[in-house]
Protein backbone atom coordinates (compact mmCIF):
# COMPACT_ATOMS: atom_id res chain seq x y z
CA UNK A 1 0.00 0.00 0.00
CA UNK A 2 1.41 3.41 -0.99
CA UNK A 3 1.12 6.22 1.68
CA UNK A 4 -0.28 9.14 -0.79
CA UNK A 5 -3.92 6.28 -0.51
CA UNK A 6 -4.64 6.62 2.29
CA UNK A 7 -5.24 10.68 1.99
CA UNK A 8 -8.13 9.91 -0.15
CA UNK A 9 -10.11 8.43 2.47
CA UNK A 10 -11.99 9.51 4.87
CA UNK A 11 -10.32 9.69 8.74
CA UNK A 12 -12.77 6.74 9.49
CA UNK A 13 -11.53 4.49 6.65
CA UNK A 14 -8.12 5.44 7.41
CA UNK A 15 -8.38 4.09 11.16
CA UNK A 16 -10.36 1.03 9.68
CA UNK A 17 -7.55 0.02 7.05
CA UNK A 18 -4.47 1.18 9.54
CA UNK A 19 -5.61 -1.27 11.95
CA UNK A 20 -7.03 -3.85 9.59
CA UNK A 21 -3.55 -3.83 7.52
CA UNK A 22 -1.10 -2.18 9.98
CA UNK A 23 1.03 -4.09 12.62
CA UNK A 24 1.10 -2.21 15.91
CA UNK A 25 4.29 -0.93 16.84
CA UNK A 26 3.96 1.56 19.30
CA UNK A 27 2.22 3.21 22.01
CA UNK A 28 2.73 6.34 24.27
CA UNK A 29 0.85 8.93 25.73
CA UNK A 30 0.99 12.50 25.24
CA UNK A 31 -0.92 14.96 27.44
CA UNK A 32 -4.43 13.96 26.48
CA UNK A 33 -3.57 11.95 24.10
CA UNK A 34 -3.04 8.08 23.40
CA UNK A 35 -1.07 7.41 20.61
CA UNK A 36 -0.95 4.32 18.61
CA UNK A 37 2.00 3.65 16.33
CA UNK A 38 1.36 1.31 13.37
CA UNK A 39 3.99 -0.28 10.71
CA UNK A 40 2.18 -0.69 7.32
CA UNK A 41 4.33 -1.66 4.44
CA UNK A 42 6.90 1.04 4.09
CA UNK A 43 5.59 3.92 5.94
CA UNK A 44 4.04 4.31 9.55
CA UNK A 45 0.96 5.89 10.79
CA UNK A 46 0.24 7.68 13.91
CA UNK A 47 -3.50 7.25 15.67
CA UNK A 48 -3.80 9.82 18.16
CA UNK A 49 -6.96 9.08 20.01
CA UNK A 50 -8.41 11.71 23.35
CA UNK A 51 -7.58 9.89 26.27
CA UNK A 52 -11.09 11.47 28.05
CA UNK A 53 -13.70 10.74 25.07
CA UNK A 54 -12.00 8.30 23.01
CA UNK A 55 -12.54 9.70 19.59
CA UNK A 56 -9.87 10.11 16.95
CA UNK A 57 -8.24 13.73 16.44
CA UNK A 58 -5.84 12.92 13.71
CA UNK A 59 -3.92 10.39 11.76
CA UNK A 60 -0.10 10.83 10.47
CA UNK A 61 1.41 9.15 7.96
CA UNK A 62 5.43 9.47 7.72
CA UNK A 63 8.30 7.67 6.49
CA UNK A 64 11.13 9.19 7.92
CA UNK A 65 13.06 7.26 10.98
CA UNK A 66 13.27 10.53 12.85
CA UNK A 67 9.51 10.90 13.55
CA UNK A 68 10.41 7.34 15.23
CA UNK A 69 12.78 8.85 17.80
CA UNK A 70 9.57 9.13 20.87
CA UNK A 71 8.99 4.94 20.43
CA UNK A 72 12.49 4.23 20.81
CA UNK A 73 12.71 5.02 24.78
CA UNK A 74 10.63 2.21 25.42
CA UNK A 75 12.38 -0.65 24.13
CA UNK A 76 14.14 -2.73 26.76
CA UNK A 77 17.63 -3.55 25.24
CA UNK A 78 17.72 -6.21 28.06
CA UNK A 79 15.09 -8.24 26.87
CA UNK A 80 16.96 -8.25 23.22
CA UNK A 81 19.99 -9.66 24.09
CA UNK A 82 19.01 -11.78 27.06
């Protein structure tokens, strides 16, 4: 799946085929926000969801290893080498 496809759905049908085709990679919290980090193909995609009502406030696409850096705090080295 190319990246550029999924801007020509609607937010709802994004969600639906992130999760539906998407591997979860990812979570963390940001203020009011729960964030869900998804692996599709060769691009990722953000879900950032309002911790208090549960609704979806955006979804971001990216393919750059940078935008990666917040996930990478949470990976226990120790469990990858022991």
């Amino acid at each position: 799946m190319r990246q550029d496809y999924l801007g020509q759905m609607t937010e709802m049908e994004q969600a639906d085929l992130i999760m539906e085709k998407g591997a979860l990679v990812g979570k963390r919290t940001d203020g009011f926000y729960n964030i869900l980090l998804f692996q599709i193909d060769a691009f990722y995609a953000e879900i950032f969801y309002h911790s208090h009502f549960n609704v979806i406030i955006k979804i971001k696409t990216f393919s750059n290893m940078e935008a990666l850096e917040p996930y990478l705090a949470q990976i226990e080295i120790a469990e990858l080498i022991g």
